[in-house]
Protein backbone atom coordinates (compact mmCIF):
# COMPACT_ATOMS: atom_id res chain seq x y z
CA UNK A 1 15.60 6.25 -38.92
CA UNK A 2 15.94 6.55 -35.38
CA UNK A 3 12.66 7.56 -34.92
CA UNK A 4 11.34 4.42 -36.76
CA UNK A 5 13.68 1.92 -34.94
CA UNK A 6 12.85 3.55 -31.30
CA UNK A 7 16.94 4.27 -30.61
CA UNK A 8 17.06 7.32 -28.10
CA UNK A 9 19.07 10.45 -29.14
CA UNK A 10 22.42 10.78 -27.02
CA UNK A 11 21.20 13.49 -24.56
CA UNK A 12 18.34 10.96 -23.99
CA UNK A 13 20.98 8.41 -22.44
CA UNK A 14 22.66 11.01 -20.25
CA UNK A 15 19.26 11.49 -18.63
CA UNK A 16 18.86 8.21 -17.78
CA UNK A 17 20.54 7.26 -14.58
CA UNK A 18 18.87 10.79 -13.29
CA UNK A 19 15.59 8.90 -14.19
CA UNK A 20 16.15 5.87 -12.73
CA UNK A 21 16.88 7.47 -9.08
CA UNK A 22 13.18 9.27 -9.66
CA UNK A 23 11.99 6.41 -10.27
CA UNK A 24 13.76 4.77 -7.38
CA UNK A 25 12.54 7.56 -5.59
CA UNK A 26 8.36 7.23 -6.38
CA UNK A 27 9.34 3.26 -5.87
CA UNK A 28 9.94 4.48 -1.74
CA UNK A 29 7.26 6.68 -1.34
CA UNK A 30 5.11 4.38 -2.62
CA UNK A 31 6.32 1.86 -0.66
CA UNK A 32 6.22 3.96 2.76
CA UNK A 33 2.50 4.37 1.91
CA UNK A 34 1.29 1.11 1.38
CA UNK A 35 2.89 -0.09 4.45
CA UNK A 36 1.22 3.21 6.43
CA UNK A 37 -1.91 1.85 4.33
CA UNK A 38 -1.65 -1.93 5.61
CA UNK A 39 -1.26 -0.89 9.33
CA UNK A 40 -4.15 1.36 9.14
CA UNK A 41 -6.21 -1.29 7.73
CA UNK A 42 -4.91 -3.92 10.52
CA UNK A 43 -5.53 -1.83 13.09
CA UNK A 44 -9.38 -1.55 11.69
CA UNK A 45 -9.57 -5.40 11.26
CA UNK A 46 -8.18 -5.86 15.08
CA UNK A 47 -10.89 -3.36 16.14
CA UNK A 48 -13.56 -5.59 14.24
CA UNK A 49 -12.29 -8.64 15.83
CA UNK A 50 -12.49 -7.13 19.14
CA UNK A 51 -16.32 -5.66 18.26
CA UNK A 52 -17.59 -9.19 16.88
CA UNK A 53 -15.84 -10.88 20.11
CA UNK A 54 -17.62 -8.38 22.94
CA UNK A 55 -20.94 -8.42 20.98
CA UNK A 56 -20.70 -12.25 20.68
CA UNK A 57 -20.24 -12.19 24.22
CA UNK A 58 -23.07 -9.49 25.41
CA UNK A 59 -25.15 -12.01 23.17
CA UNK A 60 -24.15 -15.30 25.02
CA UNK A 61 -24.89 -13.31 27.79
CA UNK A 62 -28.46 -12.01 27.41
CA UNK A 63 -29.25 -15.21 26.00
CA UNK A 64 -28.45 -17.07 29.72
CA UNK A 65 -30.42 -14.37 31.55
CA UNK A 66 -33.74 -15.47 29.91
């Protein structure tokens, strides 16, 4: 019956705090790379900015010389 209903055995219940803290655990490391993620992916959209803004500029540039 407790195989039908879903109900964990006893041991299974012990386990479960030990589980949670894993869990807990993944949940940080996860965390810490998604944030290492986001600043690497900052940093790459600040060096675009800075790329479209100097070739905008070489191209205001050339355009006055002619």
């Amino acid at each position: 019956m407790r195989y039908i209903l879903n109900i964990p055995e006893p041991e299974q219940v012990e386990e479960e705090p030990q589980a949670i803290e894993e869990a807990q655990d993944h949940k940080e490391e996860f965390e810490e790379k998604k944030n290492e993620i986001l600043e690497e992916l900052t940093k790459i959209e600040k060096k675009k900015y800075n790329f479209r803004k100097i070739y905008g500029n070489l191209i205001n540039a050339v355009t006055r010389m002619t």
